[in-house]
PDB file of N, CA and C in Angstrom:
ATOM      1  N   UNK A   1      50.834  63.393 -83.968  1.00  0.00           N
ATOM      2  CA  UNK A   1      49.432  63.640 -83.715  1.00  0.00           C
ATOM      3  C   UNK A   1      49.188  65.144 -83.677  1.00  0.00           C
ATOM      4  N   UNK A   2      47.748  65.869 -84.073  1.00  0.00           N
ATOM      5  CA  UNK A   2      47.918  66.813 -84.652  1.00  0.00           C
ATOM      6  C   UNK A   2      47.150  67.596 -83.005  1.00  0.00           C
ATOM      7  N   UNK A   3      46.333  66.850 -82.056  1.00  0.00           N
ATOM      8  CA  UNK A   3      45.582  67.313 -81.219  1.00  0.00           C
ATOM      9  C   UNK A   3      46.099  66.873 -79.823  1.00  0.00           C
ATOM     10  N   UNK A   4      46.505  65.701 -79.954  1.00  0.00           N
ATOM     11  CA  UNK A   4      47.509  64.821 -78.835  1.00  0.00           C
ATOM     12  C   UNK A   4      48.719  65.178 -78.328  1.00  0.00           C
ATOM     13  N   UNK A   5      49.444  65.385 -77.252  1.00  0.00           N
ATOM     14  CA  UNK A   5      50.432  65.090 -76.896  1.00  0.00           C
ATOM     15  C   UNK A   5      50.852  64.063 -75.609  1.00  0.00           C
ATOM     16  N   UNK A   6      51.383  63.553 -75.898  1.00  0.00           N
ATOM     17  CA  UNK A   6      51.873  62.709 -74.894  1.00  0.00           C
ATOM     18  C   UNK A   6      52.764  63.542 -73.491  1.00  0.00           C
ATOM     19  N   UNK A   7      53.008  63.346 -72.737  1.00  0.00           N
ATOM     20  CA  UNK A   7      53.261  63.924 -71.477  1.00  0.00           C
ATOM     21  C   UNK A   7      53.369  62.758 -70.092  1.00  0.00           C
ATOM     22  N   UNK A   8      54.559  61.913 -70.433  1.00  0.00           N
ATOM     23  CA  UNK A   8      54.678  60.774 -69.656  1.00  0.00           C
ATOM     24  C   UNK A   8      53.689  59.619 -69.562  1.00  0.00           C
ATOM     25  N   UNK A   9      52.617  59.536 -68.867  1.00  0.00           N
ATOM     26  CA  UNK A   9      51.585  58.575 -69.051  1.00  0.00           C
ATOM     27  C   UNK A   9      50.293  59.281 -69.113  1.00  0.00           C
ATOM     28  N   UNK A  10      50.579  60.494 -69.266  1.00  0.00           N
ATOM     29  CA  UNK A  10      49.238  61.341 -69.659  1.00  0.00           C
ATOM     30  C   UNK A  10      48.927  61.751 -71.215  1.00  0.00           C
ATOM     31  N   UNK A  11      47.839  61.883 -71.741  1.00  0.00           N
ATOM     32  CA  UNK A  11      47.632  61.964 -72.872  1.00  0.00           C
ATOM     33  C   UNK A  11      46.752  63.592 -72.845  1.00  0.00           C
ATOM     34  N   UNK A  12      47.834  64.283 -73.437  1.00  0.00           N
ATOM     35  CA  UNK A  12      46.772  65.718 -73.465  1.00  0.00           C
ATOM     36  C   UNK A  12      46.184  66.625 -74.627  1.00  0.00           C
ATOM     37  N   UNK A  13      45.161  66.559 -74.288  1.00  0.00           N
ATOM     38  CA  UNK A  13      44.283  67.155 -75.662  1.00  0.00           C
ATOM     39  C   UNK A  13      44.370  68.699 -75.857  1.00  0.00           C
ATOM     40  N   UNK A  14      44.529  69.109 -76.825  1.00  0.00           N
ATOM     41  CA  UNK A  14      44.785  70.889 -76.821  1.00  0.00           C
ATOM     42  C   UNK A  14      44.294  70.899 -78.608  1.00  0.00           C
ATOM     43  N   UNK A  15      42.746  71.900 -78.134  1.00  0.00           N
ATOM     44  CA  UNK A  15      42.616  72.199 -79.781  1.00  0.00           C
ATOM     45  C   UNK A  15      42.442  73.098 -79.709  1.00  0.00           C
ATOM     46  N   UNK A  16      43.150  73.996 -80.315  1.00  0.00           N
ATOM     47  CA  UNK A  16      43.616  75.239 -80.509  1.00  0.00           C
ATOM     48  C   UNK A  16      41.939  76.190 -81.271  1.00  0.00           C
ATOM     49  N   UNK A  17      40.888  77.378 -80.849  1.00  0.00           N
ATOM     50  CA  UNK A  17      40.362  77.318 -82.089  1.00  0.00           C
ATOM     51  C   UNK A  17      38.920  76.776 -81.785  1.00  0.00           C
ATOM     52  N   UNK A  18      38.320  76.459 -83.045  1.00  0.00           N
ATOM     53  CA  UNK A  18      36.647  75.913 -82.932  1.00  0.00           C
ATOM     54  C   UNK A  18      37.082  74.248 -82.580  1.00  0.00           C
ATOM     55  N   UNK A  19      36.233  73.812 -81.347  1.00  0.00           N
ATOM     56  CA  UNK A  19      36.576  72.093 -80.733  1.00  0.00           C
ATOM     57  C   UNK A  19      35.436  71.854 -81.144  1.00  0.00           C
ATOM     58  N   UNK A  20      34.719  71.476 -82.060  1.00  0.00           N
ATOM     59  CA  UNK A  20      33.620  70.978 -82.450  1.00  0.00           C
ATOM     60  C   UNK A  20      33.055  69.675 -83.497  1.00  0.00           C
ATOM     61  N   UNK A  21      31.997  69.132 -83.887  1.00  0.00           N
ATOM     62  CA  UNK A  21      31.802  67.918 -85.149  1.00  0.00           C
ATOM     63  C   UNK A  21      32.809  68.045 -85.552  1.00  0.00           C
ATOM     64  N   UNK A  22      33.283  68.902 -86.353  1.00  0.00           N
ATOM     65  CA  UNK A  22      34.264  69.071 -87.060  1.00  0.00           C
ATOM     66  C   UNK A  22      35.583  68.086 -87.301  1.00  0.00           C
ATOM     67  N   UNK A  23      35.746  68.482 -85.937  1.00  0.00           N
ATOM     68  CA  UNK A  23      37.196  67.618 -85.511  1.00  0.00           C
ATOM     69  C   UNK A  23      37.597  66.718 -84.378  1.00  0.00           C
ATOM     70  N   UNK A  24      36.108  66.488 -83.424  1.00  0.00           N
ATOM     71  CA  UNK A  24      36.264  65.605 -82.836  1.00  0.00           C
ATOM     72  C   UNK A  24      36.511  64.293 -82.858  1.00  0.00           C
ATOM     73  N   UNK A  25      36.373  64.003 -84.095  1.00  0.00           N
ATOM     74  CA  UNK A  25      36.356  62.612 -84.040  1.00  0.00           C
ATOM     75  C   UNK A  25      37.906  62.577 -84.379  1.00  0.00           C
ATOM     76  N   UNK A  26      38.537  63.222 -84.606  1.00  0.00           N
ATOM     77  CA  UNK A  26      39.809  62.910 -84.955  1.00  0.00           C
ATOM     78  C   UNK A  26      40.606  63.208 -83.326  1.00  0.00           C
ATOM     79  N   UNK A  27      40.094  63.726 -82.816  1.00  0.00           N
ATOM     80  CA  UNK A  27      40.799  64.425 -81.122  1.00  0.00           C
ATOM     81  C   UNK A  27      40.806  62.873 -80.944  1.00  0.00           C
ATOM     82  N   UNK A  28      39.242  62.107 -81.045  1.00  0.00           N
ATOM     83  CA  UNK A  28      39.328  61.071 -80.053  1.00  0.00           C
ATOM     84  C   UNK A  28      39.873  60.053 -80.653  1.00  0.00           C
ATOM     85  N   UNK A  29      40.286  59.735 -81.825  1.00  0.00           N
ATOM     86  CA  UNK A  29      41.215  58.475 -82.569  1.00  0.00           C
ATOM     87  C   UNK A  29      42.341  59.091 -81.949  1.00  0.00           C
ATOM     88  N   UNK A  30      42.826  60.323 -81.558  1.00  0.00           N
ATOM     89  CA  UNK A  30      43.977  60.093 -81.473  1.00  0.00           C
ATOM     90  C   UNK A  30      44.247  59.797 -80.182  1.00  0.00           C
ATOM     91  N   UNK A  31      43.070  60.401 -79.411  1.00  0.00           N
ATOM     92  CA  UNK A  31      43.316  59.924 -78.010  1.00  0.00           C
ATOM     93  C   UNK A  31      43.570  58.126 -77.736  1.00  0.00           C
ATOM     94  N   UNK A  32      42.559  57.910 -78.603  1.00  0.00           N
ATOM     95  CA  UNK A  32      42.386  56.076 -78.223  1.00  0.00           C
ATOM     96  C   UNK A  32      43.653  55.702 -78.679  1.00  0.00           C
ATOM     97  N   UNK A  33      44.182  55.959 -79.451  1.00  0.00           N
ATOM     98  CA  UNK A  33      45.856  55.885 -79.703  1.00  0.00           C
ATOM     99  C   UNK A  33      46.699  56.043 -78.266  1.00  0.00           C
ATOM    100  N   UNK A  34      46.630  56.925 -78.247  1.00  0.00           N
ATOM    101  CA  UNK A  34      47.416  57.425 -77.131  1.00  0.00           C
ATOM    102  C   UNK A  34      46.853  56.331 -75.987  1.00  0.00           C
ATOM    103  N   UNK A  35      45.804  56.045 -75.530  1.00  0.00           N
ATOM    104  CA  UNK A  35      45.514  55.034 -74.692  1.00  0.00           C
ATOM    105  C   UNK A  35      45.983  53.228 -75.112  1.00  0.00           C
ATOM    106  N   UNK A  36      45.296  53.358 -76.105  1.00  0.00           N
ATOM    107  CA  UNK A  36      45.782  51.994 -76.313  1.00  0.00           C
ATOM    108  C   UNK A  36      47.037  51.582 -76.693  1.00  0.00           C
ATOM    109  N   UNK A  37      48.354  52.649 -77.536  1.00  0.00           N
ATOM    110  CA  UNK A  37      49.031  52.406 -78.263  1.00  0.00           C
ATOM    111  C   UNK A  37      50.363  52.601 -77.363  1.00  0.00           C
ATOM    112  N   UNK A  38      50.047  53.747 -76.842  1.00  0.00           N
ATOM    113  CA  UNK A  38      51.001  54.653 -76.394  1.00  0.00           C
ATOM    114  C   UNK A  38      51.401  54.649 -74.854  1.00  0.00           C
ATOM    115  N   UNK A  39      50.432  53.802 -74.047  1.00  0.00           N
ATOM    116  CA  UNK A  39      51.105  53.026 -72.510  1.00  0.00           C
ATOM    117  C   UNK A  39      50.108  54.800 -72.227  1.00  0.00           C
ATOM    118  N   UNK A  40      49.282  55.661 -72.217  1.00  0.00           N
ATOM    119  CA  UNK A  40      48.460  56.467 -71.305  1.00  0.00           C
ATOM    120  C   UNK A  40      47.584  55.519 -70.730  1.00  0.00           C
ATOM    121  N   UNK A  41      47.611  56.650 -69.514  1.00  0.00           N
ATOM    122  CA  UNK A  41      46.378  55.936 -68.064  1.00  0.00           C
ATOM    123  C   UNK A  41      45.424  56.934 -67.928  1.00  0.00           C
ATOM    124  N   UNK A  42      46.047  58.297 -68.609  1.00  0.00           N
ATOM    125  CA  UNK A  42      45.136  59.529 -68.292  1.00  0.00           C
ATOM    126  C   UNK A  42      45.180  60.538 -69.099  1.00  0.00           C
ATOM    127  N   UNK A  43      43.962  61.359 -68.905  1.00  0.00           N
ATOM    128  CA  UNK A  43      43.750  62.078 -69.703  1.00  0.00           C
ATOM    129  C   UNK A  43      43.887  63.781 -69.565  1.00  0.00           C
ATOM    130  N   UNK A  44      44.339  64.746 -70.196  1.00  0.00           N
ATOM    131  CA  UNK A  44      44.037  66.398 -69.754  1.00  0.00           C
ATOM    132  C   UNK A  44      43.552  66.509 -70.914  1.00  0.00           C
ATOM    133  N   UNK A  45      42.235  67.330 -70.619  1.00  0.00           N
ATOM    134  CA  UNK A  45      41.784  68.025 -71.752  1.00  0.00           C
ATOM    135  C   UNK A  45      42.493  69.450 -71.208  1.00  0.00           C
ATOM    136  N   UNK A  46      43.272  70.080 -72.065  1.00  0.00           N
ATOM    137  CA  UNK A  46      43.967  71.673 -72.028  1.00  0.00           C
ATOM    138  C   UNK A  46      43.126  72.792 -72.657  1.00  0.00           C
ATOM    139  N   UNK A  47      42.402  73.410 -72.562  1.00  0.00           N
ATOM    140  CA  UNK A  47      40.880  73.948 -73.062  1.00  0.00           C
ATOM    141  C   UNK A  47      42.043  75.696 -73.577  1.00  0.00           C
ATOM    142  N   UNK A  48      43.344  75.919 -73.448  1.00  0.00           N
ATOM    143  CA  UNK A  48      43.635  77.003 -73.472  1.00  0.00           C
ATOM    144  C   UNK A  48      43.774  77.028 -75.072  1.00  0.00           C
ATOM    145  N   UNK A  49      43.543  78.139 -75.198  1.00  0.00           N
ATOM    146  CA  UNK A  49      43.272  78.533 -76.932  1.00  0.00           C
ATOM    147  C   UNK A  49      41.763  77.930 -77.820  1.00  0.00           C
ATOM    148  N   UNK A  50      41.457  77.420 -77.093  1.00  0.00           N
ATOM    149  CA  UNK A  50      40.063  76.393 -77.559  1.00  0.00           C
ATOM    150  C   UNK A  50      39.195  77.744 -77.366  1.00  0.00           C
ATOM    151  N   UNK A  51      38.179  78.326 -78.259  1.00  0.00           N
ATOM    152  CA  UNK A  51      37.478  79.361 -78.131  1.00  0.00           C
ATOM    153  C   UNK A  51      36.073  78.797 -78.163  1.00  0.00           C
ATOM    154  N   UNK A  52      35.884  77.714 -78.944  1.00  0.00           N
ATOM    155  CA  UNK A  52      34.832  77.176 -78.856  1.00  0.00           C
ATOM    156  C   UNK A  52      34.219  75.760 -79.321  1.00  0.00           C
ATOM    157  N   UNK A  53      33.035  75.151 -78.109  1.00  0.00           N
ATOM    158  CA  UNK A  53      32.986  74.111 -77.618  1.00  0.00           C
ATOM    159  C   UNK A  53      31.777  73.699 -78.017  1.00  0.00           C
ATOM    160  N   UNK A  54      31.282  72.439 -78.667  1.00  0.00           N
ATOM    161  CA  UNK A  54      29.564  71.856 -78.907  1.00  0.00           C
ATOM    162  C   UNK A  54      29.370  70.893 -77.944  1.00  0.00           C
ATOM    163  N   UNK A  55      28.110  70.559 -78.494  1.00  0.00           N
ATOM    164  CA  UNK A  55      27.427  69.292 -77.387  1.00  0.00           C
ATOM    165  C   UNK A  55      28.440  67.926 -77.949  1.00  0.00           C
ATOM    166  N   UNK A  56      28.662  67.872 -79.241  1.00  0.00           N
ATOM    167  CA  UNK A  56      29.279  66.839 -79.509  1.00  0.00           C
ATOM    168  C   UNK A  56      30.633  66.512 -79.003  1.00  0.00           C
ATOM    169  N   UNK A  57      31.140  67.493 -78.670  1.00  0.00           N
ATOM    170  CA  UNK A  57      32.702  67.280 -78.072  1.00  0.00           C
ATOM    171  C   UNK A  57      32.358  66.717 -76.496  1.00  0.00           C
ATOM    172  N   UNK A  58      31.488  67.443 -75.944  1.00  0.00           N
ATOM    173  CA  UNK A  58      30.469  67.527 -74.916  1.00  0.00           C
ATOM    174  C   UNK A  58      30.886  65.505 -74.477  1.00  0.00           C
ATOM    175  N   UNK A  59      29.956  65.017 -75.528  1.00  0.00           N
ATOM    176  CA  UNK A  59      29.680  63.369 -75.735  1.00  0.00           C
ATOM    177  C   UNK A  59      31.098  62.561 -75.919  1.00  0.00           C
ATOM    178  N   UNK A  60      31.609  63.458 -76.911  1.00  0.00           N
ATOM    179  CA  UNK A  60      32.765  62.356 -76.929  1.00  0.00           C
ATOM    180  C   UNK A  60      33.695  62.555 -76.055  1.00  0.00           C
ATOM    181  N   UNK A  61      33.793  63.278 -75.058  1.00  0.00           N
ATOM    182  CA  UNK A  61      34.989  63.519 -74.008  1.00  0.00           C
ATOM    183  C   UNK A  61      34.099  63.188 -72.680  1.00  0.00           C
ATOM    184  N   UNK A  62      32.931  63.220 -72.590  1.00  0.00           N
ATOM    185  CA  UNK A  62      32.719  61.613 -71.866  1.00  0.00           C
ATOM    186  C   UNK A  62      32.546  60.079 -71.951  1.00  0.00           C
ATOM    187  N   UNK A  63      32.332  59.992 -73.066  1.00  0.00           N
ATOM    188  CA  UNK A  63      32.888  58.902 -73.827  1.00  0.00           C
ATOM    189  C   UNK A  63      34.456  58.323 -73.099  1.00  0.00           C
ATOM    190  N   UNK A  64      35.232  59.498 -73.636  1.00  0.00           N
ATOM    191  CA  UNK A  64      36.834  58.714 -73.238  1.00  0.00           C
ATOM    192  C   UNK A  64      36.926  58.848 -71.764  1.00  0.00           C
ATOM    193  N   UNK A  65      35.782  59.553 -70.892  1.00  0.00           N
ATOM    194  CA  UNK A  65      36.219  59.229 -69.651  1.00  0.00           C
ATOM    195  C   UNK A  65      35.788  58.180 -69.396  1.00  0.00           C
ATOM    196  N   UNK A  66      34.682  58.010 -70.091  1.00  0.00           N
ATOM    197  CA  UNK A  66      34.361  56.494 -69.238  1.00  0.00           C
ATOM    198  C   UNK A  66      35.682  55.359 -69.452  1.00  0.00           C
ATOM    199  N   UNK A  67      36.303  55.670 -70.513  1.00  0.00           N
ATOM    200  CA  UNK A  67      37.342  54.661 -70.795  1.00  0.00           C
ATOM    201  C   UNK A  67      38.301  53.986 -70.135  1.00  0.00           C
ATOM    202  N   UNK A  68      38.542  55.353 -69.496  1.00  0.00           N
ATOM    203  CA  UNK A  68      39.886  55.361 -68.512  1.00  0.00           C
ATOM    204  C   UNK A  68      38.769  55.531 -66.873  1.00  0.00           C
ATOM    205  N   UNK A  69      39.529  55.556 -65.917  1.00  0.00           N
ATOM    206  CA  UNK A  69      39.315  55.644 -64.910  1.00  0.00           C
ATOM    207  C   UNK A  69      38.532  57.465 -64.648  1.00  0.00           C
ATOM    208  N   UNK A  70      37.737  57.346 -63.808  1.00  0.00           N
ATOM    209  CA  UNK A  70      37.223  59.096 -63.712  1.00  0.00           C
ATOM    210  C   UNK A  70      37.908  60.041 -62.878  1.00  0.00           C
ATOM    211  N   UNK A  71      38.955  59.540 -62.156  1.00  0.00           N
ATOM    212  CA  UNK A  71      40.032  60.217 -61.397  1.00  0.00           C
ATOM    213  C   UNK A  71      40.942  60.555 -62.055  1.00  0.00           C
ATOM    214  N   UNK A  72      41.335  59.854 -63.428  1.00  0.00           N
ATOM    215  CA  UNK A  72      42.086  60.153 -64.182  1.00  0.00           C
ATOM    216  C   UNK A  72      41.877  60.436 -65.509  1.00  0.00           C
ATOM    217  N   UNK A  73      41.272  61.950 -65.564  1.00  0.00           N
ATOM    218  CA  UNK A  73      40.519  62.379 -66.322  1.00  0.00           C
ATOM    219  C   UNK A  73      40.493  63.786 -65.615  1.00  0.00           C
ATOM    220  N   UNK A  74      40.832  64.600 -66.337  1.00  0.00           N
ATOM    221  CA  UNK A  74      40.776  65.829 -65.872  1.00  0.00           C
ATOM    222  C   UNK A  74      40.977  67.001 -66.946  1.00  0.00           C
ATOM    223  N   UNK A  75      40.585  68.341 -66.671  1.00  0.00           N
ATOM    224  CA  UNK A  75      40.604  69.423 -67.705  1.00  0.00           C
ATOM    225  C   UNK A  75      40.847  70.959 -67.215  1.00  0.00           C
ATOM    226  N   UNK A  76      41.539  71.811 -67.852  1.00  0.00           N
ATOM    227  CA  UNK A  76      42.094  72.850 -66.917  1.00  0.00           C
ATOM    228  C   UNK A  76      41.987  74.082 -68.113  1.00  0.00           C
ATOM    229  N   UNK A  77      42.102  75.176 -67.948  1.00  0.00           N
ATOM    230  CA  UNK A  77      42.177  76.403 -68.655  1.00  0.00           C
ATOM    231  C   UNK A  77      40.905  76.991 -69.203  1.00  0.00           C
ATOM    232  N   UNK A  78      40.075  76.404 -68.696  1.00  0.00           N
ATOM    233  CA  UNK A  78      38.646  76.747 -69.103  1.00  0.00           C
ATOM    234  C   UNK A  78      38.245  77.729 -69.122  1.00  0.00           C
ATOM    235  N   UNK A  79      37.447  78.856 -70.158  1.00  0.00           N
ATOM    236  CA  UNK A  79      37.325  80.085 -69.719  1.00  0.00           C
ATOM    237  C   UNK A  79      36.358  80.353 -71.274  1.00  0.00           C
ATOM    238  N   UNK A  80      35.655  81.519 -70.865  1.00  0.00           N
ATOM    239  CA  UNK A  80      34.399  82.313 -71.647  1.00  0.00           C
ATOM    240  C   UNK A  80      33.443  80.985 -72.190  1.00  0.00           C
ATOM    241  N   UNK A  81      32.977  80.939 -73.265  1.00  0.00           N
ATOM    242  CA  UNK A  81      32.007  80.000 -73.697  1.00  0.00           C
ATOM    243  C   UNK A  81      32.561  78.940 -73.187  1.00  0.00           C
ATOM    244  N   UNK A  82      33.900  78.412 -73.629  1.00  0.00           N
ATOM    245  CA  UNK A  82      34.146  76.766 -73.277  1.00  0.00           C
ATOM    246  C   UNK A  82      34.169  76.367 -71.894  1.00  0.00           C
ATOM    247  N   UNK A  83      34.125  77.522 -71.066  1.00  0.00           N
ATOM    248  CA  UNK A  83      33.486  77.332 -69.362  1.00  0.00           C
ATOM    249  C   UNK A  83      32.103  77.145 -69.022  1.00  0.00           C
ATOM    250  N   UNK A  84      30.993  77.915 -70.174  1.00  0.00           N
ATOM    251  CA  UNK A  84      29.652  77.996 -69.843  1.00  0.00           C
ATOM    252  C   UNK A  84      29.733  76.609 -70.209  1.00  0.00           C
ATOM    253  N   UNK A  85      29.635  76.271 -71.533  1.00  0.00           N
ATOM    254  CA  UNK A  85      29.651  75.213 -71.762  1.00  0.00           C
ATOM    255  C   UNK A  85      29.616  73.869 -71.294  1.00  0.00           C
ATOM    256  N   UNK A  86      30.649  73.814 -70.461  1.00  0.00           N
ATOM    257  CA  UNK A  86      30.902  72.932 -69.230  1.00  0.00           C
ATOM    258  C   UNK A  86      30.017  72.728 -68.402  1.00  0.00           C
ATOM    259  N   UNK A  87      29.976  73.897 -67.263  1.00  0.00           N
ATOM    260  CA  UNK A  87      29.024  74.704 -66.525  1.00  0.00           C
ATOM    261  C   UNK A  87      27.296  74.199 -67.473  1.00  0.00           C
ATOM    262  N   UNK A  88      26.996  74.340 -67.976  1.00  0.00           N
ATOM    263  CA  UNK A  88      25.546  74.069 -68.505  1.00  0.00           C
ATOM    264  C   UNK A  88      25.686  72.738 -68.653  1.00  0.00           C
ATOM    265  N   UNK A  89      26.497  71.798 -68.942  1.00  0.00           N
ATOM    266  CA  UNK A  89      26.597  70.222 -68.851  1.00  0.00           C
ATOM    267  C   UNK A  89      26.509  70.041 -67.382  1.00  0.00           C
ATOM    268  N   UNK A  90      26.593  70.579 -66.751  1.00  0.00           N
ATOM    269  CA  UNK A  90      27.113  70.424 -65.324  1.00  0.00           C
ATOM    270  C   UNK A  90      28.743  69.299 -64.899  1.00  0.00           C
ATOM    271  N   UNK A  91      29.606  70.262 -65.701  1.00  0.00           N
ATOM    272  CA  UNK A  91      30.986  69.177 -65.766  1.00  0.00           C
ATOM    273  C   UNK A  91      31.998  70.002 -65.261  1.00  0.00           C
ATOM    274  N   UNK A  92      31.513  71.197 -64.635  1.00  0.00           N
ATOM    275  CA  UNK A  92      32.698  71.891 -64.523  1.00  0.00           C
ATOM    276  C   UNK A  92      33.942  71.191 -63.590  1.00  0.00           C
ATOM    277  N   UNK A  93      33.156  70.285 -62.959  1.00  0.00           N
ATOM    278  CA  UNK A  93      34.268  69.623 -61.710  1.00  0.00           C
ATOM    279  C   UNK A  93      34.986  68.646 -62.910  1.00  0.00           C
ATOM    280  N   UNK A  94      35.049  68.651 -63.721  1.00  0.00           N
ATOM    281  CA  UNK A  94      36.608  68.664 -64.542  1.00  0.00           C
ATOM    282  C   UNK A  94      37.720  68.912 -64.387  1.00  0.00           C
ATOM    283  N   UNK A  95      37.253  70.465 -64.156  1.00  0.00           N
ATOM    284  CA  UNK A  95      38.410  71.620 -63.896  1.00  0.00           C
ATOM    285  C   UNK A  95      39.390  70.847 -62.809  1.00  0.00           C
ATOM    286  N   UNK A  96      40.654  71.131 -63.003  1.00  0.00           N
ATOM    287  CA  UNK A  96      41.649  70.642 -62.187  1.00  0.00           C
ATOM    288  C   UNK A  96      42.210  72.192 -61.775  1.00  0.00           C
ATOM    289  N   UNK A  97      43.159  72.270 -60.334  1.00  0.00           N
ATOM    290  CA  UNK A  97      43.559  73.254 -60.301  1.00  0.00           C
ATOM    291  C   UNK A  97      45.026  73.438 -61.365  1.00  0.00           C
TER     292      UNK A  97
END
C-alpha cells in the first residue's frame, strides 16, 4: 500500500506532500483494506510531511471515522496549513499527544 501502513492493529495514514481530490480516494480504499482485510480497529492519520490539506480529505477522513469507533481514531503531527485546516473544521481534537 502506497499511503497505508499497518502498525499492529492500527492502520496509519501518511501522505507525504499535497493530501487532496487527488488522492484521497485511494488513502481511503486503502484504509478500508486495512480495516476490513487486514484485522485494524484503528486509525492514525500521521499529517508529518503532508503540506497540504482540502475540504475533501476533510469528508473522507470523517467518513472513516465514523467507521471505526471515534476513540479510535486519532491524528498527530499537525502543523502550518494542515493545522488551520483542521482548526477551521473545528477537528483539531484529533490531535493526539
Amino acid at each position: 500500500m502506497k499511503y497505508v501502513s499497518i502498525k499492529g492493529t492500527s492502520a496509519i495514514i501518511n501522505v507525504p506532500g499535497r493530501y487532496d481530490l487527488c488522492n484521497t480516494r485511494e488513502v481511503v480504499a486503502e484504509a478500508e483494506v486495512a480495516i476490513n482485510n487486514k484485522g485494524c480497529n484503528s486509525i492514525i492519520v500521521d499529517f508529518e510531511g503532508t503540506t497540504y490539506l482540502d475540504s475533501s480529505v476533510i469528508r473522507d477522513l470523517v467518513k472513516l471515522r465514523r467507521k471505526i469507533k471515534a476513540e479510535n481514531f486519532g491524528a498527530k503531527n499537525a502543523s502550518g496549513i494542515v493545522l488551520e485546516m483542521l482548526k477551521r473544521a473545528k477537528l483539531e481534537n484529533w490531535l493526539t499527544a
